[in-house]
N, C-alpha and C. Protein backbone atom coordinates (compact mmCIF):
# COMPACT_ATOMS: atom_id res chain seq x y z
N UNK A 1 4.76 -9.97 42.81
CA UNK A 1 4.10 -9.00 41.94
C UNK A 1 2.59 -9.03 42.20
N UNK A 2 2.01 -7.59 42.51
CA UNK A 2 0.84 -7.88 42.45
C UNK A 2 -0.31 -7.64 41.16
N UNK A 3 -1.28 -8.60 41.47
CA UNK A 3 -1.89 -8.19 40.22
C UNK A 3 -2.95 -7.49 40.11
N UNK A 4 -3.47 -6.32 39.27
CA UNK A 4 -4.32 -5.67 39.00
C UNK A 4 -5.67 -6.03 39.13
N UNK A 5 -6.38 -5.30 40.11
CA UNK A 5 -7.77 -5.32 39.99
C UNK A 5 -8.42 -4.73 38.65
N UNK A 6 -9.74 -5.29 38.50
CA UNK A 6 -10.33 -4.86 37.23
C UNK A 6 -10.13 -3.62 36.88
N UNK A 7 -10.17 -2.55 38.28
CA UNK A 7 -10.53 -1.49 38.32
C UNK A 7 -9.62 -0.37 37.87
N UNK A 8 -8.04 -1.12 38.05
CA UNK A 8 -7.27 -0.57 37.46
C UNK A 8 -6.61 -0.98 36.33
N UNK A 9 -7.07 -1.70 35.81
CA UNK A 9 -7.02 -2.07 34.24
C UNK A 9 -7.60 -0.97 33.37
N UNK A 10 -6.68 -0.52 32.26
CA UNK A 10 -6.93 0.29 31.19
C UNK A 10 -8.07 -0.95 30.39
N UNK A 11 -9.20 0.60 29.99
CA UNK A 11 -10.10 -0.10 29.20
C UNK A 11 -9.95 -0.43 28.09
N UNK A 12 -10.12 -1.71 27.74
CA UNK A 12 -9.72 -2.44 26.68
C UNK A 12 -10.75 -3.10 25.54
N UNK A 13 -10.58 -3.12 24.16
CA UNK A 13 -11.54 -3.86 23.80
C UNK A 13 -13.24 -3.77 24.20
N UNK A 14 -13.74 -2.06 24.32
CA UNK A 14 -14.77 -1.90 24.86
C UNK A 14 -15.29 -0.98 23.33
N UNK A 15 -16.69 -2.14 23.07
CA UNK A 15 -17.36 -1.64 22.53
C UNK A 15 -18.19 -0.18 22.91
N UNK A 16 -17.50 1.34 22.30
CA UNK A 16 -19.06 2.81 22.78
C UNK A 16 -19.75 2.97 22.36
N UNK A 17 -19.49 2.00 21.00
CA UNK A 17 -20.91 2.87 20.12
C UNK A 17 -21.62 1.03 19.71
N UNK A 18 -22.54 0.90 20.91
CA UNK A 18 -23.23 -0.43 20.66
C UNK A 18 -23.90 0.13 19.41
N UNK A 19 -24.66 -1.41 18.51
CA UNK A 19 -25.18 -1.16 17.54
C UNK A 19 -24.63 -0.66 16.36
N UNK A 20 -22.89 -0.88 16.36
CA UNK A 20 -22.74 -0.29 15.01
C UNK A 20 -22.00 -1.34 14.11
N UNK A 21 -22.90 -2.43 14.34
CA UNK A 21 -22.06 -3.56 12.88
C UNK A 21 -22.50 -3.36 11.79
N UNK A 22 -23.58 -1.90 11.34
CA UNK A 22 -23.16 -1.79 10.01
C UNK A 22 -22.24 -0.92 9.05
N UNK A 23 -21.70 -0.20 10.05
CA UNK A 23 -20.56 0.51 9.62
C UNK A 23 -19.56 -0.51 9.86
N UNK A 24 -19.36 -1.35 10.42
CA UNK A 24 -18.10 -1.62 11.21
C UNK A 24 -18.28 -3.41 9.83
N UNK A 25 -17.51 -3.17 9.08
CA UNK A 25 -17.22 -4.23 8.03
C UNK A 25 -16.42 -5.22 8.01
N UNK A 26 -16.91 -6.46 8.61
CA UNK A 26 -15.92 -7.43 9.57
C UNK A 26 -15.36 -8.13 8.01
N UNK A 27 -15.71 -8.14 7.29
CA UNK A 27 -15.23 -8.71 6.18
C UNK A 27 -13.61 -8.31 5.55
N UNK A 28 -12.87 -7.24 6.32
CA UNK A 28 -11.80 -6.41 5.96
C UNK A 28 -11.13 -7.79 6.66
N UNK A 29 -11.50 -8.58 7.73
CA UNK A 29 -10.49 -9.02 8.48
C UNK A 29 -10.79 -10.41 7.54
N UNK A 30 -11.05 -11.36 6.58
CA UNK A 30 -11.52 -12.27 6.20
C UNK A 30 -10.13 -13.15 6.13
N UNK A 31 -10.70 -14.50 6.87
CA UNK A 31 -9.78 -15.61 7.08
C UNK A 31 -8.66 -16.14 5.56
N UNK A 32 -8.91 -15.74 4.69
CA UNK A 32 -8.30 -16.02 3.63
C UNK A 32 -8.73 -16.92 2.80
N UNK A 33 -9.90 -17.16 3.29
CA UNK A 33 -10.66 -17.73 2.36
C UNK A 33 -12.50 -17.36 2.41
N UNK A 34 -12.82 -17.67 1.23
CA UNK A 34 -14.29 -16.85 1.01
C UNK A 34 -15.45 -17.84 0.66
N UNK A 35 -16.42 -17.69 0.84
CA UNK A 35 -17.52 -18.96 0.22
C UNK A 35 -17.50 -18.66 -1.14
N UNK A 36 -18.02 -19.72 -2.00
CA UNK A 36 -18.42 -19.55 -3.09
C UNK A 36 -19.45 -19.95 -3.78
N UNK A 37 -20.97 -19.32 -4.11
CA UNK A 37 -22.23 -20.06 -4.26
C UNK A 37 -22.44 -20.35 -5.32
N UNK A 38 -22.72 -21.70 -5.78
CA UNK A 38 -23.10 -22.54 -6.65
C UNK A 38 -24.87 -22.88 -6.93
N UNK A 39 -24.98 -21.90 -7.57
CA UNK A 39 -26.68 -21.62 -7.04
C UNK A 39 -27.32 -23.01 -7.74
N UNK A 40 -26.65 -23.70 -8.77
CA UNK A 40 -27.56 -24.67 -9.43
C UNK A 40 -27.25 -26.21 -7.98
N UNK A 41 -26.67 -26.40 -7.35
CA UNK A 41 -26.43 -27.43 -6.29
C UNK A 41 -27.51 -26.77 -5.17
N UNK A 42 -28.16 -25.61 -5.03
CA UNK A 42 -28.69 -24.75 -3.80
C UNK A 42 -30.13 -25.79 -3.87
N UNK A 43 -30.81 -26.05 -2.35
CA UNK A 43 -31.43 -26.59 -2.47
C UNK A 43 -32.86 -25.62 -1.78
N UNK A 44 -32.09 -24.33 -1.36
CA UNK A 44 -33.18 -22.92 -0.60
C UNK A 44 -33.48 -23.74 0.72
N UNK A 45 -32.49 -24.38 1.16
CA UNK A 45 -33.10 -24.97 2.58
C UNK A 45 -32.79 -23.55 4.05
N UNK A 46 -31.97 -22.63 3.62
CA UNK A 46 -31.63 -21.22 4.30
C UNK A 46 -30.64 -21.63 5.43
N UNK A 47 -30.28 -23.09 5.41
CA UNK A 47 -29.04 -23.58 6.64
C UNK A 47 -28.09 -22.70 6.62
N UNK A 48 -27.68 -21.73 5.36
CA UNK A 48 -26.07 -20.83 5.49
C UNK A 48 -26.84 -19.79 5.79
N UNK A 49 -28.32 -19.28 6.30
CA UNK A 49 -28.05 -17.64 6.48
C UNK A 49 -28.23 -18.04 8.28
N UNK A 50 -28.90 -19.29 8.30
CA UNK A 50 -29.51 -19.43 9.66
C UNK A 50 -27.86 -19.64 10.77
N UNK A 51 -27.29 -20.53 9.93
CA UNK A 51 -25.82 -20.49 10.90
C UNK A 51 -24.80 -19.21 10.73
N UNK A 52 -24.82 -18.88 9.85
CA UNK A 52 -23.52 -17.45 9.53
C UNK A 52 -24.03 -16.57 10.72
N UNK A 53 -22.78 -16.20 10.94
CA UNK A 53 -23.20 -15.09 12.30
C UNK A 53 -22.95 -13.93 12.28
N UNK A 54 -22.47 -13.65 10.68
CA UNK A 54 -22.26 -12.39 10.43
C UNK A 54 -23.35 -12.21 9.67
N UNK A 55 -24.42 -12.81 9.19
CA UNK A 55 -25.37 -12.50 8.28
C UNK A 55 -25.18 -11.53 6.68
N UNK A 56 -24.03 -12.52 6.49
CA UNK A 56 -23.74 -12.24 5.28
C UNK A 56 -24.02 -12.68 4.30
N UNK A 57 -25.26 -13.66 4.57
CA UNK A 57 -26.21 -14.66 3.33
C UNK A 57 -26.83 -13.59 2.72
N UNK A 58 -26.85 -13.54 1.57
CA UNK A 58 -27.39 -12.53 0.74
C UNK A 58 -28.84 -13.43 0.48
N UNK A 59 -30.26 -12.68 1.07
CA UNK A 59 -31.55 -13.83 0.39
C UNK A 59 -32.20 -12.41 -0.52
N UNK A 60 -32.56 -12.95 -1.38
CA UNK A 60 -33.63 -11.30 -2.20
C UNK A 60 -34.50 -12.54 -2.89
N UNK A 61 -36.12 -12.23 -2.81
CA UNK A 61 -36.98 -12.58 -3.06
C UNK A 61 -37.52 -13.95 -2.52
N UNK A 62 -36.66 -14.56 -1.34
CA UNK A 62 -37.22 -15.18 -0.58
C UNK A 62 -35.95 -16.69 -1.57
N UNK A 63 -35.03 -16.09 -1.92
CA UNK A 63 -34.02 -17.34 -2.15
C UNK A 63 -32.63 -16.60 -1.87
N UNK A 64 -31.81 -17.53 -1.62
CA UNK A 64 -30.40 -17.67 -1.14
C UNK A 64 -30.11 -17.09 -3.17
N UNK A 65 -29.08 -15.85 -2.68
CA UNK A 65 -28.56 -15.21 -3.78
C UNK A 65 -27.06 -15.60 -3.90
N UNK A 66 -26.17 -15.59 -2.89
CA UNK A 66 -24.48 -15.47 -2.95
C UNK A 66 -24.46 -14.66 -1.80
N UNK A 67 -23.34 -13.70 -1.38
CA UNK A 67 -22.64 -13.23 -0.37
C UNK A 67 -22.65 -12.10 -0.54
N UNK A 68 -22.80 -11.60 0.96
CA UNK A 68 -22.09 -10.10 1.04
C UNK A 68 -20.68 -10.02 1.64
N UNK A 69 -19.67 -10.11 0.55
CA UNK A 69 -18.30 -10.17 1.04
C UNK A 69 -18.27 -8.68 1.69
N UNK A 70 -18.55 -7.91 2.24
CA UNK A 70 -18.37 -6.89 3.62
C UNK A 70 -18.28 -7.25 4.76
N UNK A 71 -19.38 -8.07 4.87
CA UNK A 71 -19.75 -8.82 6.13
C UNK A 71 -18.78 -9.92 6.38
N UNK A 72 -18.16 -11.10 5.75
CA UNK A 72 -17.88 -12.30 5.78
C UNK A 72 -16.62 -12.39 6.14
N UNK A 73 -16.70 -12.86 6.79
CA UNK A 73 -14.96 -13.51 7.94
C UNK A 73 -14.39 -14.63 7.30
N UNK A 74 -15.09 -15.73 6.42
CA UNK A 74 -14.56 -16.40 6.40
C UNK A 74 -14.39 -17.86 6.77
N UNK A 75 -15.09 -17.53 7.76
CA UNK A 75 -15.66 -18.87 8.93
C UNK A 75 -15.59 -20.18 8.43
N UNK A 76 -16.87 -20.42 7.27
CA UNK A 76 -16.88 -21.72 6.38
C UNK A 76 -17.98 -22.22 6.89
N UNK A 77 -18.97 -21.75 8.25
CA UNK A 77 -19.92 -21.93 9.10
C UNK A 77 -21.22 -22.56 7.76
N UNK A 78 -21.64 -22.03 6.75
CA UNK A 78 -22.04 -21.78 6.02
C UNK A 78 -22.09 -23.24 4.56
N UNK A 79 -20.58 -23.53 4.34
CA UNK A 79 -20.42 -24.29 3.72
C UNK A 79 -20.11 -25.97 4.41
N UNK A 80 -19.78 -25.50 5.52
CA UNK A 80 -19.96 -26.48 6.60
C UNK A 80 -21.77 -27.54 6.90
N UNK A 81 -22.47 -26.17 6.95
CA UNK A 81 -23.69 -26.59 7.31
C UNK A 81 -24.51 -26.99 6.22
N UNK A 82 -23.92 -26.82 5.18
CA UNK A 82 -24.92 -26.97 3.32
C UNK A 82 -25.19 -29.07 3.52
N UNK A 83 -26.42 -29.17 3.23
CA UNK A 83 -26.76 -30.73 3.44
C UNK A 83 -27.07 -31.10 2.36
N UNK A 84 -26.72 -30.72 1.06
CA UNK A 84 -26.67 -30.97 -0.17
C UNK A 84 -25.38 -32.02 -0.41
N UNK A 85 -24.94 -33.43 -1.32
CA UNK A 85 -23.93 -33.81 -1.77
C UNK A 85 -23.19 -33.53 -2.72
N UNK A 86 -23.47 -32.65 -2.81
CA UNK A 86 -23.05 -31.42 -4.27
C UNK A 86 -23.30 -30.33 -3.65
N UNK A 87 -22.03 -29.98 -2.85
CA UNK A 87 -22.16 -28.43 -2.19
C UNK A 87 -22.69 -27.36 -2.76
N UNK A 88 -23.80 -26.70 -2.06
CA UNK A 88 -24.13 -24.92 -2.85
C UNK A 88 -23.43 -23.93 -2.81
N UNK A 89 -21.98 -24.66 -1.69
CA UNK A 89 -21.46 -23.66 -1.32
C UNK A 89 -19.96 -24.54 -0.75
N UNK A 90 -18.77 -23.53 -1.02
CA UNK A 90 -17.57 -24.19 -1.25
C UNK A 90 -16.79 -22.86 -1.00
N UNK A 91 -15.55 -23.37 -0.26
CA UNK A 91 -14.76 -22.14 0.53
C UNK A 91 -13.71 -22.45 -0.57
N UNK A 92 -13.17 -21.13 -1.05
CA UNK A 92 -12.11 -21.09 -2.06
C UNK A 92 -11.17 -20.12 -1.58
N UNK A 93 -9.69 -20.36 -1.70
CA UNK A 93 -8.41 -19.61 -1.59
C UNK A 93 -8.92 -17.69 -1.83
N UNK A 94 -8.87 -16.96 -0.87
CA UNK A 94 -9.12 -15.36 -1.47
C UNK A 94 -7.81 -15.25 -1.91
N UNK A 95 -7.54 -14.37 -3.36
CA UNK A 95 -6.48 -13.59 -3.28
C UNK A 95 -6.31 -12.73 -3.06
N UNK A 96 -5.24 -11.88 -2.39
CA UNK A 96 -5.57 -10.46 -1.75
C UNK A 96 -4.17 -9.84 -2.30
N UNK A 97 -4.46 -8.51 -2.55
CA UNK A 97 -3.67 -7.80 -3.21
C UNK A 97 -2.74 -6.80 -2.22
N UNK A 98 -1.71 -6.67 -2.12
CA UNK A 98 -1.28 -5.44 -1.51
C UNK A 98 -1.04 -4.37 -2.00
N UNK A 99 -1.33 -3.60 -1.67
CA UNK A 99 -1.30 -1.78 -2.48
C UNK A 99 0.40 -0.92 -1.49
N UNK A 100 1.14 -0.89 -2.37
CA UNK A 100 2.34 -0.49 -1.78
C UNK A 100 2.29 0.91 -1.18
N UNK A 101 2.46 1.58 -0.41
CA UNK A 101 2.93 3.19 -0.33
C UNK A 101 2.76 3.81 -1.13
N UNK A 102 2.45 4.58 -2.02
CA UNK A 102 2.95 5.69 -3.09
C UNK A 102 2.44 4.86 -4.81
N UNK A 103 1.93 4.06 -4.41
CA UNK A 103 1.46 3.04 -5.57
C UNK A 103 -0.07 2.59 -5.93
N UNK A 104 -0.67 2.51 -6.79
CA UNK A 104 -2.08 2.25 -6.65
C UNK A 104 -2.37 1.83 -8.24
């Protein structure tokens, strides 16, 4: 069997419209679990916006607020990196709902 040059490979997985992660809401796909911010453990050191790679650290007025669950996958990148012993931040079970056919 031979195998396909690049060239005849159907294009796959090709980003056309560079630049559009703000329409494009990676948070639909979220690992099944979500951060959860504990603002009184927060120490404003900015370790969860600097590692998240979806930049879903919510900061307004120059402090760590909570999340933009649109953005957030899920990762744990975030609660991983918190250097507090009393986490600011803690990944909890999402529950997710299913909406049936013909039902809402």
């Amino acid at each position: 069997m031979k195998k396909e040059t690049w060239t005849e490979l159907a294009i796959g997985a090709l980003n056309l419209q560079a630049g559009n992660s703000v329409s494009n809401l990676t948070g639909t796909w979220r690992s099944g679990r979500k951060p959860e911010f504990i603002e009184d453990n927060c120490i404003q050191c900015f370790f969860c916006w600097l590692y998240c790679p979806h930049f879903a650290v919510r900061v307004e007025e120059g402090k760590v607020t909570g999340f933009n669950y649109d953005y957030c996958t899920g990762c744990g990148l975030c609660a991983e990196e918190c250097p507090t012993k009393e986490k600011a931040i803690v990944m909890v079970k999402e529950e997710t709902k299913i909406i049936e056919e013909g039902k809402k």
